[in-house]
Protein backbone atom coordinates (compact mmCIF):
# COMPACT_ATOMS: atom_id res chain seq x y z
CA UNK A 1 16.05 22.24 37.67
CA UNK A 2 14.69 25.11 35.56
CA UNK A 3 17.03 27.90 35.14
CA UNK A 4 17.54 30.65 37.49
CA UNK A 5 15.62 34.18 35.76
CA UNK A 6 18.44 36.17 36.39
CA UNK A 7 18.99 40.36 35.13
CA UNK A 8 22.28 41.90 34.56
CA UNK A 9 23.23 45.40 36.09
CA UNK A 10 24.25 46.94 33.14
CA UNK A 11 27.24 49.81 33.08
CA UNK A 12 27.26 49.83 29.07
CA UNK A 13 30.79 48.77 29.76
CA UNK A 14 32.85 45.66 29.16
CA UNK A 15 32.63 44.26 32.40
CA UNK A 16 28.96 43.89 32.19
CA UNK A 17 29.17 42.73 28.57
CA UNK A 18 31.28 39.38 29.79
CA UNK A 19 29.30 38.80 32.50
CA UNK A 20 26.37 38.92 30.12
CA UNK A 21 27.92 36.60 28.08
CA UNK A 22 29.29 34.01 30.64
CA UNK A 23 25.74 34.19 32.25
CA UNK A 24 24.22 33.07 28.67
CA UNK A 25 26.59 30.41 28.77
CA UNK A 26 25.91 28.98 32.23
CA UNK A 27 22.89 26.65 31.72
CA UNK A 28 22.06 27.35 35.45
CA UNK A 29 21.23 30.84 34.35
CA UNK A 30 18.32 32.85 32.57
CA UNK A 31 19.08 36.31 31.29
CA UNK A 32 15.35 37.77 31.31
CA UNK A 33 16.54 41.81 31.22
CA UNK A 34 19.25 44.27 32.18
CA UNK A 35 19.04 47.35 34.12
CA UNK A 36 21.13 50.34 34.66
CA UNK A 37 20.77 53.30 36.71
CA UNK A 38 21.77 56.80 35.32
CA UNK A 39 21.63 60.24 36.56
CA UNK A 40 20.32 63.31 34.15
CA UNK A 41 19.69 60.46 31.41
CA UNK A 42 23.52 59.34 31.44
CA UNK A 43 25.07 56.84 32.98
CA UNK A 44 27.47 58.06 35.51
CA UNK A 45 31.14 57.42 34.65
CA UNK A 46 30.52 55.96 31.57
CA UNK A 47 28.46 59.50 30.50
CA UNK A 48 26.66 56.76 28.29
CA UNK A 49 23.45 58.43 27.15
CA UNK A 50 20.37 57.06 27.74
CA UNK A 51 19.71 56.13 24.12
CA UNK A 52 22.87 54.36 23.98
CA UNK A 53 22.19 52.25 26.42
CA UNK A 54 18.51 51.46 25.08
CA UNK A 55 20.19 50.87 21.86
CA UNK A 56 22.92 48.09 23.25
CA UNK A 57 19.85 46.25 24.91
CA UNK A 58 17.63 46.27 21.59
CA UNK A 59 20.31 44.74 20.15
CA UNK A 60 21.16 42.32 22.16
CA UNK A 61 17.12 41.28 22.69
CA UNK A 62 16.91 42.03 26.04
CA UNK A 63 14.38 44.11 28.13
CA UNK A 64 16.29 46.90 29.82
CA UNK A 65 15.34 48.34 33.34
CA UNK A 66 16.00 52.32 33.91
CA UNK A 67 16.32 53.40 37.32
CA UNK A 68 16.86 56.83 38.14
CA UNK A 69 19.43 58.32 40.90
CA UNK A 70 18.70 61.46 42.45
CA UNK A 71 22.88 62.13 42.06
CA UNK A 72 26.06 60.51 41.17
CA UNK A 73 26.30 59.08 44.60
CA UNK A 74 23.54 58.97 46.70
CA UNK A 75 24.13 57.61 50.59
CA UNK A 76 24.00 53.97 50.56
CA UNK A 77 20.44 53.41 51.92
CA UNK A 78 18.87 55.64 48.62
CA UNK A 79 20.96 54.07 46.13
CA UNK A 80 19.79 50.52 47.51
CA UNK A 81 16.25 51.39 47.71
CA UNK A 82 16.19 53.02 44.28
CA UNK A 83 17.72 49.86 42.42
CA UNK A 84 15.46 47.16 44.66
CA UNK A 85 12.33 49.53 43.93
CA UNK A 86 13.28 49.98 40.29
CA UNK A 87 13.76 45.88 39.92
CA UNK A 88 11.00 44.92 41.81
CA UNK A 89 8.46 46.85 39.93
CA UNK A 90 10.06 46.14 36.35
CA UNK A 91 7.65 43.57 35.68
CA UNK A 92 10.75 40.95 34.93
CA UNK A 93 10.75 37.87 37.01
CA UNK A 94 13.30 38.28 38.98
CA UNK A 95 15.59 35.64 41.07
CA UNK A 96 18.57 36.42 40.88
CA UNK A 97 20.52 39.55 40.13
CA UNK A 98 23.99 39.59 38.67
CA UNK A 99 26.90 41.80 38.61
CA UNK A 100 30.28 42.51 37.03
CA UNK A 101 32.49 43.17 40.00
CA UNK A 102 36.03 41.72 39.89
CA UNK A 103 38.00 42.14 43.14
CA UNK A 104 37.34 40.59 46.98
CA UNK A 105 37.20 43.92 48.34
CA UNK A 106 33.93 43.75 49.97
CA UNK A 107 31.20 44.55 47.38
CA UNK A 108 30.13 41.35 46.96
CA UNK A 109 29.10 41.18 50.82
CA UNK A 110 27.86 45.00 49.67
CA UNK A 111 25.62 44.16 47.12
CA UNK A 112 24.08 40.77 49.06
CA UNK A 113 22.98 43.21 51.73
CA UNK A 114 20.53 44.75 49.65
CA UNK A 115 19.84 42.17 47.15
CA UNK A 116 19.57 39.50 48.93
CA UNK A 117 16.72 40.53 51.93
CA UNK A 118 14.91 41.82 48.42
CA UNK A 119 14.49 37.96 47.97
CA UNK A 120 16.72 37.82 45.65
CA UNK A 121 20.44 35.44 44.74
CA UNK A 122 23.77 38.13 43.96
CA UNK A 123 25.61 36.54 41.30
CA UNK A 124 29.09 37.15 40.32
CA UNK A 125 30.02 36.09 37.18
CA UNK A 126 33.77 37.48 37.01
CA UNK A 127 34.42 37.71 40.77
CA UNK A 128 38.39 36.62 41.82
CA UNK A 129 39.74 35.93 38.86
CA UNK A 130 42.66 37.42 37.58
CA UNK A 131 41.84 40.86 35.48
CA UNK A 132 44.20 40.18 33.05
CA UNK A 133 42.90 36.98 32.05
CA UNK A 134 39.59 38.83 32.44
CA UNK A 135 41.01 41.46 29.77
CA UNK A 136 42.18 39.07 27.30
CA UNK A 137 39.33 37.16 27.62
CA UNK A 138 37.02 40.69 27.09
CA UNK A 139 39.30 40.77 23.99
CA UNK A 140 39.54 37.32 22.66
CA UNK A 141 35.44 36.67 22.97
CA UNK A 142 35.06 40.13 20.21
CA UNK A 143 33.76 42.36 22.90
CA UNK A 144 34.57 45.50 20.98
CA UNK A 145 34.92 48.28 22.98
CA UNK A 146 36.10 51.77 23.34
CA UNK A 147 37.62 53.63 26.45
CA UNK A 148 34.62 56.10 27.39
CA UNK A 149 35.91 58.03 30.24
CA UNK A 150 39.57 58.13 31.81
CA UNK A 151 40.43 59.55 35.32
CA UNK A 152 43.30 61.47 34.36
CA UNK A 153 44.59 61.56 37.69
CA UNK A 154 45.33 57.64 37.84
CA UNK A 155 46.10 57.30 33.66
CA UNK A 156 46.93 60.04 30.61
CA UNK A 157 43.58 60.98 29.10
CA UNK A 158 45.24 60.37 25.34
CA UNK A 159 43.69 56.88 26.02
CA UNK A 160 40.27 58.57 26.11
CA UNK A 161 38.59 57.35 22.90
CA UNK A 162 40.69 54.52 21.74
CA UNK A 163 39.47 50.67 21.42
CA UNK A 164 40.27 48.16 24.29
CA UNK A 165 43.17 46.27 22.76
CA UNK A 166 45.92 44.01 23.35
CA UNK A 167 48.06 46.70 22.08
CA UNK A 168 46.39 49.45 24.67
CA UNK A 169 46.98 46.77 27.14
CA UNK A 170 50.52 46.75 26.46
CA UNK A 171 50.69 50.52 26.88
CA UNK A 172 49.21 50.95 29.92
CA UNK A 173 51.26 51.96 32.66
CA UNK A 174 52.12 49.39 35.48
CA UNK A 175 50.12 50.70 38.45
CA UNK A 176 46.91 50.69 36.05
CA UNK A 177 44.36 48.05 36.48
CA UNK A 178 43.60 46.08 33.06
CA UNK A 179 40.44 46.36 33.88
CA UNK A 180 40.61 49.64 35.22
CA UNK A 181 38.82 48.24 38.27
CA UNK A 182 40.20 50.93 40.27
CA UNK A 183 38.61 53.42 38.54
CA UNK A 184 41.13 54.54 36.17
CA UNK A 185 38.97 54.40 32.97
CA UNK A 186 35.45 53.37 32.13
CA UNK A 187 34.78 51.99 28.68
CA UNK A 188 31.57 51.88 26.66
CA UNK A 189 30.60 48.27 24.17
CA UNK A 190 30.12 48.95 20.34
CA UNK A 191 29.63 45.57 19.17
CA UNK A 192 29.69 42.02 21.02
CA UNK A 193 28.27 38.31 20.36
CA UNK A 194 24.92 38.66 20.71
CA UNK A 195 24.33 42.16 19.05
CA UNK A 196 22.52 42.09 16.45
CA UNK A 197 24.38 44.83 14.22
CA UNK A 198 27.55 47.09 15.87
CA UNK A 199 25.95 50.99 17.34
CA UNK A 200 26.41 52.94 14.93
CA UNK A 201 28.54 56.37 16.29
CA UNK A 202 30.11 59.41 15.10
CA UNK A 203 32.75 59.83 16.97
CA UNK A 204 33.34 63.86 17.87
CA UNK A 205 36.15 65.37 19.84
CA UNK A 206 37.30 64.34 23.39
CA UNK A 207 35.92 66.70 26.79
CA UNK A 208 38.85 67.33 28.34
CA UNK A 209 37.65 70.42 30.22
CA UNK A 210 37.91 68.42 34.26
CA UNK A 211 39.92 65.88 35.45
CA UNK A 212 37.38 63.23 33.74
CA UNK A 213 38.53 63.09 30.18
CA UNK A 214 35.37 61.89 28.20
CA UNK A 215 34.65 60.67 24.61
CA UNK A 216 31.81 63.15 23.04
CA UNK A 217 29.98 60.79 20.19
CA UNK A 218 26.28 60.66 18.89
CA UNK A 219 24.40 57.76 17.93
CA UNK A 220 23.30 57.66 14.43
């Protein structure tokens, strides 16, 4: 059977990266594009400009898919017509649609009730499996990454800014996700298999003005 054409919802973070990767891997599987939907030109969380984003999908030879939000979180019906809307007139050839979600906590059956009556197959590349095999994995594969934005109410923002390590991994207190799947930090790709050169950033100094700590950096 031919491969499934398949695009990757794309946070700029390491979640999507592996699922990227395990997808290009799996010869059941075509990567044709990502997409990734942002608010004000940024990705929400992540604060991942635009031009970031454009930039990790030119290197990585991939067609990337912007779909606008009208806010960080629109009711459930908007947000689900936005992204099927935004996919369905990307021009990609679409059949499946895959996604870096981790944990059984019920958006998988989430994301299949949009996707799926779209005509669509959800795939989950990462789903189940234990996040700290997931997060040595993310490190042992060269997925470079840096720790974007931290929710300083669930971990100390003086992880803001620093690389995704084993040795961060060892810091990081015990109620803290390794993947920070519960929200507790969002992290942003620099280099990866597949790109054809690392981004190229300056980093600046850290926004630590709210109870989002964020890593301020321009592309170059």
């Amino acid at each position: 059977m031919s491969p499934i054409p398949t695009v990757v919802s794309w946070s700029s973070g390491k979640d999507s990266a592996l699922s990227l990767l395990r997808l290009r891997e799996d010869p059941r599987y075509q990567v044709v594009g990502l997409y990734t939907t942002h608010v004000d030109e940024g990705v929400p969380f992540q604060h991942t400009p635009l031009p970031v984003v454009q930039a990790q999908a030119d290197q990585l030879g991939l067609p990337l898919v912007t779909i606008p939000l009208p806010d960080v979180f629109p009711p459930n019906p908007v947000y689900q017509s936005c992204v099927v809307e935004g996919l369905a007139s990307s021009g990609l050839l679409i059949e499946a649609v895959a996604f870096g979600d981790m944990f059984h906590n019920g958006i998988a059956d989430y994301r299949r009730s949009y996707i799926e009556p779209a005509g669509w197959t959800s795939v989950f590349p990462l789903l189940g499996i234990s996040t700290w095999a997931l997060a040595h994995e993310i490190i042992l594969r060269g997925i470079q990454t840096r720790i974007a934005t931290v929710d300083t109410s669930q971990l100390d923002g003086r992880f803001c800014g620093r690389y995704y390590s084993a040795e961060l991994l060892a810091e990081l207190p015990t109620h803290v996700d390794p993947c920070g799947e519960n929200g507790e930090f969002h992290t942003l790709v620099t280099d990866m298999p597949g790109f054809s050169s690392p981004l190229n950033l300056r980093l600046a100094d850290v926004d630590s003005t709210g109870r989002f700590h964020f890593q301020r950096y321009q592309l170059l």
